[in-house]
Protein backbone atom coordinates (compact mmCIF):
# COMPACT_ATOMS: atom_id res chain seq x y z
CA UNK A 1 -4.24 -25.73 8.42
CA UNK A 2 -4.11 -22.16 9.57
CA UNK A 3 -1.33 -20.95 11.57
CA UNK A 4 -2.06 -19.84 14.95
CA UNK A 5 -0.39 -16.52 16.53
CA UNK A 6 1.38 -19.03 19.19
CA UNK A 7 3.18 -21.55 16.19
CA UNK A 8 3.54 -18.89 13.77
CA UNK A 9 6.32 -17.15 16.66
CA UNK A 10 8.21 -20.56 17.55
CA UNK A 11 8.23 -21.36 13.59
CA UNK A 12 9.91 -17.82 12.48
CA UNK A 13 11.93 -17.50 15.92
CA UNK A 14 13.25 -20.55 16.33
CA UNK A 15 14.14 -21.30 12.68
CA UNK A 16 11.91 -24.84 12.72
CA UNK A 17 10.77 -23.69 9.04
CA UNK A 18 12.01 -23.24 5.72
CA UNK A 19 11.80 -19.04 4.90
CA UNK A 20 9.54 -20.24 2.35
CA UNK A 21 6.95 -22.15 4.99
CA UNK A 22 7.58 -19.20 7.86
CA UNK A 23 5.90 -16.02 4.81
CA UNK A 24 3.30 -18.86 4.09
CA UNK A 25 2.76 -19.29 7.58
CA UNK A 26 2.19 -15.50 8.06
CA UNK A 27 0.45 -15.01 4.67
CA UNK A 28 -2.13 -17.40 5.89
CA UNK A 29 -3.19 -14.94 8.64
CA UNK A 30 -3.83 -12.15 5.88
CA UNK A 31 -6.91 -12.10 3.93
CA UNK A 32 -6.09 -9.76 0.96
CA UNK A 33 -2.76 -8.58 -0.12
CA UNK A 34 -3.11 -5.67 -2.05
CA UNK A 35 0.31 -4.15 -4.34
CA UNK A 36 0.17 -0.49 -5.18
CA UNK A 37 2.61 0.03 -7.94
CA UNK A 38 2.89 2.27 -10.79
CA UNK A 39 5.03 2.46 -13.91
CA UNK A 40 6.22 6.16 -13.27
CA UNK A 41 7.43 7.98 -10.68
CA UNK A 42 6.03 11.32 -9.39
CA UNK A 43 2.42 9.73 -9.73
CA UNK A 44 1.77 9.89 -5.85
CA UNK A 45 1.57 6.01 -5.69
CA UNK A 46 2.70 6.26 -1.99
CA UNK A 47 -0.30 9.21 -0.79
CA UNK A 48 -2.19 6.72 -2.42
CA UNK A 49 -1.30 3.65 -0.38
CA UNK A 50 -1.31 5.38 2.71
CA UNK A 51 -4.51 6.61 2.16
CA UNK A 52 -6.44 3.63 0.72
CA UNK A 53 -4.67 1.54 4.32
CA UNK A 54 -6.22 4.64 6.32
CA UNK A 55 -9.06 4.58 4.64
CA UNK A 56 -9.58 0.58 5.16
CA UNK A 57 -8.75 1.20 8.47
CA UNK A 58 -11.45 3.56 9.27
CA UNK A 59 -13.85 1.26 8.14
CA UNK A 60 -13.53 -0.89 10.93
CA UNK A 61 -10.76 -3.34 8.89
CA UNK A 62 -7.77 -4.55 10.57
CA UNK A 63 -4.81 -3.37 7.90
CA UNK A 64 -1.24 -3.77 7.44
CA UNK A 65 0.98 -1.18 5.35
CA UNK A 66 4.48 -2.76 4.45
CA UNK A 67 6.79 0.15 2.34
CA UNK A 68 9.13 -1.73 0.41
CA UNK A 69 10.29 1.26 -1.64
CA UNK A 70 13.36 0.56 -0.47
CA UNK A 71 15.54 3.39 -2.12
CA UNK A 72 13.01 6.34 -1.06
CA UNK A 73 11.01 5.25 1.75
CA UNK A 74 8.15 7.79 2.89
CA UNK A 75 5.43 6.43 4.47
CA UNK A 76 6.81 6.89 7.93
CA UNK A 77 7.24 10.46 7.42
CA UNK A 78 3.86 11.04 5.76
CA UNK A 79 2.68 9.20 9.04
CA UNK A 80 4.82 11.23 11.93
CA UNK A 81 6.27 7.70 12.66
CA UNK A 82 9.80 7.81 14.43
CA UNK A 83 12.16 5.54 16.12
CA UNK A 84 13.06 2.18 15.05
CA UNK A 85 10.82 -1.14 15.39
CA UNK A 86 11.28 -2.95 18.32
CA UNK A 87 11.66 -6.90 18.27
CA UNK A 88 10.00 -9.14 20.73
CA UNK A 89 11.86 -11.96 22.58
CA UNK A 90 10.72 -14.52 20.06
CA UNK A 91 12.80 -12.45 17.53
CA UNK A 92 9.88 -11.01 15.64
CA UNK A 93 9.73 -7.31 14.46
CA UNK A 94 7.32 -5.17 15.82
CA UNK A 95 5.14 -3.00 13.11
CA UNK A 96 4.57 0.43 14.10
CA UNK A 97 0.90 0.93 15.50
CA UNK A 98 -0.55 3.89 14.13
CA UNK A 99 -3.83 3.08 14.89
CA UNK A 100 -5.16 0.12 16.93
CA UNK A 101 -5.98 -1.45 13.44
CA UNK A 102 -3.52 -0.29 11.23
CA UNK A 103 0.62 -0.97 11.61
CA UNK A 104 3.29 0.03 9.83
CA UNK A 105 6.59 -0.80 8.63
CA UNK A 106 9.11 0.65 6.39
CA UNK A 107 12.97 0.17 6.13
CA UNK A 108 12.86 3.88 7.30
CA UNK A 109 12.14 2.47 10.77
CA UNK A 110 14.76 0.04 10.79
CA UNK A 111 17.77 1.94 10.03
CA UNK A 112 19.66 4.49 11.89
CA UNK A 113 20.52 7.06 9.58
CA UNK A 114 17.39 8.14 7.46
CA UNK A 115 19.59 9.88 4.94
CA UNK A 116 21.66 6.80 3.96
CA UNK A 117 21.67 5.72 0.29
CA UNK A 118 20.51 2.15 0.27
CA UNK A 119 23.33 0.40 -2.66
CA UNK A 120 21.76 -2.69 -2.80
CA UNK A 121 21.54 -4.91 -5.52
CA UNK A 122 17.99 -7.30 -6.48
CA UNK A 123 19.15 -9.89 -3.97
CA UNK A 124 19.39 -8.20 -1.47
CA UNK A 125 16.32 -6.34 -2.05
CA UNK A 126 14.33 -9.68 -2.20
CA UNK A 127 16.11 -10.75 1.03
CA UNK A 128 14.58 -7.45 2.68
CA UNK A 129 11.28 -8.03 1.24
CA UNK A 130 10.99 -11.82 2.35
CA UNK A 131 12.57 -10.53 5.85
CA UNK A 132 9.16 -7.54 6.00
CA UNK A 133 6.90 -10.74 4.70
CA UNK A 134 8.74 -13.58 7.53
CA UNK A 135 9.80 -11.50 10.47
CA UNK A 136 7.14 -8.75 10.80
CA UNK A 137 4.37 -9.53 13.41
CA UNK A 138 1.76 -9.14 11.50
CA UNK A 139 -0.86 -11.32 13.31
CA UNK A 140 -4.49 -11.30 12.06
CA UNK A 141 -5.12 -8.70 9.24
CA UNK A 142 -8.30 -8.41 6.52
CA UNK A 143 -5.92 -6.60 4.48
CA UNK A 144 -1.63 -5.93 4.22
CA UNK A 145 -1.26 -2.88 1.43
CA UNK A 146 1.99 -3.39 -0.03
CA UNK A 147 3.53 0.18 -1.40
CA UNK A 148 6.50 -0.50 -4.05
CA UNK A 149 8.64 1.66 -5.74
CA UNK A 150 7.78 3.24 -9.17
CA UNK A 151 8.95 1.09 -12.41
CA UNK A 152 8.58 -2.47 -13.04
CA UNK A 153 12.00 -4.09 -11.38
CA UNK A 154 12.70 -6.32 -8.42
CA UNK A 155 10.42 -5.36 -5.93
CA UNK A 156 7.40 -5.75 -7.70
CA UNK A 157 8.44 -9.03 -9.23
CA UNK A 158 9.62 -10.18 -5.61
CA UNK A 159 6.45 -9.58 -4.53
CA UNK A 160 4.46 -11.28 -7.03
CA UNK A 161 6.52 -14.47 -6.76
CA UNK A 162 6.63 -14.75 -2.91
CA UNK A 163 2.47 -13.51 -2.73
CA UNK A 164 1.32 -15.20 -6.38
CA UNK A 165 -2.22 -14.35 -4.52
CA UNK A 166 -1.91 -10.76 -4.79
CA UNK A 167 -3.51 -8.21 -6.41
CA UNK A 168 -2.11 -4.96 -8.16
CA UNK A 169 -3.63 -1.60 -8.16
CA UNK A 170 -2.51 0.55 -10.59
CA UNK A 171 -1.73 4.61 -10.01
CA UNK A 172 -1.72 6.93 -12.90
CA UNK A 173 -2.51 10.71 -13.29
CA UNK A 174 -4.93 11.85 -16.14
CA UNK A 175 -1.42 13.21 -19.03
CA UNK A 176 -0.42 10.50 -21.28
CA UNK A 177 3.33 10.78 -20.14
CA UNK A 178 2.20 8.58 -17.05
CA UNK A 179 -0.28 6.27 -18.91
CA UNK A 180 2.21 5.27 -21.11
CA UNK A 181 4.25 3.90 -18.62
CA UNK A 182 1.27 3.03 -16.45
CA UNK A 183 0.70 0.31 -19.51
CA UNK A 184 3.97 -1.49 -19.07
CA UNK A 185 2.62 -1.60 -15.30
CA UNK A 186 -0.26 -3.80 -16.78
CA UNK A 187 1.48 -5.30 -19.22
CA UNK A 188 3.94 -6.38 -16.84
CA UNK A 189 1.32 -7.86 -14.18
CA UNK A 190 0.22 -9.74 -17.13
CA UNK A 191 3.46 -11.16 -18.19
CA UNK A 192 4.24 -12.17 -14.17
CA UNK A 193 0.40 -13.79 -13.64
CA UNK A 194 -0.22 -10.84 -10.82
CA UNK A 195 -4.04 -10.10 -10.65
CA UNK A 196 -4.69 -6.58 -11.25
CA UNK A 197 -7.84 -4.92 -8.94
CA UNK A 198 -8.13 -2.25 -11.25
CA UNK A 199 -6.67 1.36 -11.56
CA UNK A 200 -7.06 4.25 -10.02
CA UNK A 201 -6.27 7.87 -11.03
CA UNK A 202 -4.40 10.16 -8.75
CA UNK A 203 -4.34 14.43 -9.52
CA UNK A 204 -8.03 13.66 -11.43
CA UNK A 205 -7.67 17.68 -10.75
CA UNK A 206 -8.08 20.38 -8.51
CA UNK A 207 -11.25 21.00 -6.22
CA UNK A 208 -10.34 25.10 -5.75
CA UNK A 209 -10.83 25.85 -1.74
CA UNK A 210 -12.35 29.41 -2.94
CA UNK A 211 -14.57 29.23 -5.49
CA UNK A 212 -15.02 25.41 -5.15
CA UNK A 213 -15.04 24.82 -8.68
CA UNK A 214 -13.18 21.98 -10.28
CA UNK A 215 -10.26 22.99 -12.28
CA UNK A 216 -8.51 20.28 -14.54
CA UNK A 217 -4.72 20.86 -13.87
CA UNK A 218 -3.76 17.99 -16.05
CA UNK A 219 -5.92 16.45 -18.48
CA UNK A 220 -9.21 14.49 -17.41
CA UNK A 221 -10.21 11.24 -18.08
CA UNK A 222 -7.32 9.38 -19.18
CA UNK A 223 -7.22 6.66 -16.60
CA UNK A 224 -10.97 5.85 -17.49
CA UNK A 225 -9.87 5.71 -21.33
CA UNK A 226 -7.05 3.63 -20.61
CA UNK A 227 -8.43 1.03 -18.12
CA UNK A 228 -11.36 0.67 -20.73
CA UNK A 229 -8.61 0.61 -23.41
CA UNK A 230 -6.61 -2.00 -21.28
CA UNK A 231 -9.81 -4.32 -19.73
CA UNK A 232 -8.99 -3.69 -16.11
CA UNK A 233 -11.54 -2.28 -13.72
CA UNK A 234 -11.36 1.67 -13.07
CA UNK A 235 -11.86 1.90 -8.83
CA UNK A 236 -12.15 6.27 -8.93
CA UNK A 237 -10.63 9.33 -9.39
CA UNK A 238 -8.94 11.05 -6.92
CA UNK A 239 -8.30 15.09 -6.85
CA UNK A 240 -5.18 17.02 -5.70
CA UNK A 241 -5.79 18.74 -2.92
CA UNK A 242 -2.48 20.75 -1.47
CA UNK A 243 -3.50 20.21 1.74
CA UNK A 244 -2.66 16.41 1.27
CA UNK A 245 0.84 17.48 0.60
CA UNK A 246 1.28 19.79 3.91
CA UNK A 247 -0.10 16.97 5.83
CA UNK A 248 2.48 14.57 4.48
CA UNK A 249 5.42 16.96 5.19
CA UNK A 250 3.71 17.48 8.61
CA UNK A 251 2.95 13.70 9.59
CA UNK A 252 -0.67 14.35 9.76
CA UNK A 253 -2.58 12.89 6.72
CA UNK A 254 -5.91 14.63 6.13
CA UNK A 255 -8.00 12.22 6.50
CA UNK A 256 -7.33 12.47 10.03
CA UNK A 257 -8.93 16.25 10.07
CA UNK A 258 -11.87 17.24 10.86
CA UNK A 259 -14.34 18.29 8.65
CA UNK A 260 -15.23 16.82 5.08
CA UNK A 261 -13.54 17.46 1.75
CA UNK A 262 -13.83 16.61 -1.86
CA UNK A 263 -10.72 14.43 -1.52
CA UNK A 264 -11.55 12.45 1.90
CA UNK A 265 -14.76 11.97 -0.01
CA UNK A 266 -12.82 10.38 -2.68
CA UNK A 267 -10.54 8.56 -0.60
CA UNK A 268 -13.70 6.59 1.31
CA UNK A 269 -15.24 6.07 -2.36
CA UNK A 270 -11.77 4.35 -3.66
CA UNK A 271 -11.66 2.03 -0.10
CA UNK A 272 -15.46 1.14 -0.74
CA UNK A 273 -14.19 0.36 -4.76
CA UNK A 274 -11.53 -1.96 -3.37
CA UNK A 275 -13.92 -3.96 -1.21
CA UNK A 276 -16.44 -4.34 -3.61
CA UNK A 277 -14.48 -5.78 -6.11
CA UNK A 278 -12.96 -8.01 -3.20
CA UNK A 279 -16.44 -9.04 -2.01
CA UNK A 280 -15.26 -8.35 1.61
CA UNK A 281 -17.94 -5.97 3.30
CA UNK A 282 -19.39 -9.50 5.16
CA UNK A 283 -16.89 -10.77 6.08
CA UNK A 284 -16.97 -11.62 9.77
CA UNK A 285 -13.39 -10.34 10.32
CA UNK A 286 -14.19 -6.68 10.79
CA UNK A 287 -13.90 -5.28 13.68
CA UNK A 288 -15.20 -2.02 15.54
CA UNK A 289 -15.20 0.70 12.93
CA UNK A 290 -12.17 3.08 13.98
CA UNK A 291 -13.09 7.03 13.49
């Protein structure tokens, strides 16, 4: 039986469930969960998420984004979000709304001082993650995109015991350095019974804003190879673009710009990947597309 918005707040608030029921409870509400991990750092695994939840989003899809990098938290910032999450009188924390269909939350918004190093321990770490899961009002969504930290330690393997139901995607960038530790990402979603979506390939290379020729800044074509290599679906390429990077130090992602680019391009291709290999563009959830 699904959970309603009205039991799901008197079963988290007033403790009448195990913390075990309450995430089920709330996990019922969410169509797809969706966990963007990588085996290396530096691979932009967190553009990535925010992108692929703006890019759902703009599609008329109502989307959560839950950071649980917990030791270098960026979304916010990428997103101009400030100020901590409020919590409602039924003891539920309010997401960030960044758009009417998309919230946001991040331990960024939940602590005072930003520049504190989180010491914590995998215990902890899993108590954080169940808290985001349990706690969170996330009402109704099609999809929650869940952004973890690089390497293959607690927070992934939190996430794949409390959501068994989720699905990995898979950031690399085209030089073997990061597809060799992009395969321990798939070798570890195998060992843990995660579902992997596919892969996707961040930095594919540079669309030049002069001459608007490609130029391959890395090498090209290794996260085809290796997802062929590997058996796991490729879902697109996308290319660096610098102005990505201004408009994450500014808080205003470029999809968000007018205009059209060879990246936003990409972006809307990798969102359209992800719900065809979900099956989801009929479902009757979607609402009012969002531009």
């Amino acid at each position: 039986m699904k959970c309603d918005e009205k039991s799901c707040a008197s079963c988290v608030g007033a403790g009448k469930k195990s913390k075990e029921e309450a995430i089920r409870c709330k996990l019922m509400r969410i169509r797809h969960k969706l966990l963007v991990m990588s085996g290396k750092g530096g691979v932009g695994k967190s553009s990535v998420a925010t992108y692929l939840a703006l890019g759902l989003a703009r599609k008329g899809f109502r989307v959560g984004l839950m950071d649980i990098d917990l030791h270098g938290p960026s979304i916010p910032r990428m997103l101009g979000l400030q100020g901590l999450l409020n919590i409602t009188s039924e003891q539920e924390i309010l997401p960030h709304q960044y758009m009417p269909n998309l919230k946001v939350v991040s331990i960024e918004s939940m602590i005072e001082d930003t520049d504190a190093a989180m010491i914590w321990r995998g215990p902890l770490k899993h108590n954080v993650i169940q808290q985001f899961l349990r706690d969170c009002k996330w009402d109704d969504l099609d999809f929650l995109v869940i952004d973890s930290p690089p390497g293959t330690g607690d927070e992934p393997l939190t996430i794949s015991r409390l959501i068994p139901e989720a699905k990995a995607i898979i950031v690399t960038t085209p030089q073997e350095v990061a597809l060799s530790d992009v395969r321990k990402s798939i070798n570890f979603c195998r060992k843990v019974n995660l579902d992997m979506l596919g892969l996707v390939e961040n930095m594919s290379g540079l669309f030049c804003p002069h001459c608007n020729e490609f130029i391959p800044i890395f090498r090209t074509g290794g996260g085809k190879r290796t997802s062929k290599l590997m058996n796991i679906p490729f879902l697109g390429e996308l290319p660096f673009d610098p102005r990505v990077v201004e408009g994450g130090d500014k808080g205003r992602p470029v999809l968000e710009e007018d205009g059209d680019s060879p990246f936003k391009k990409a972006v809307l291709a990798f969102a359209d990947a992800v719900t065809a290999r979900l099956n989801v563009k009929d479902e009757p959830t979607r609402v009012e597309s969002v531009h």
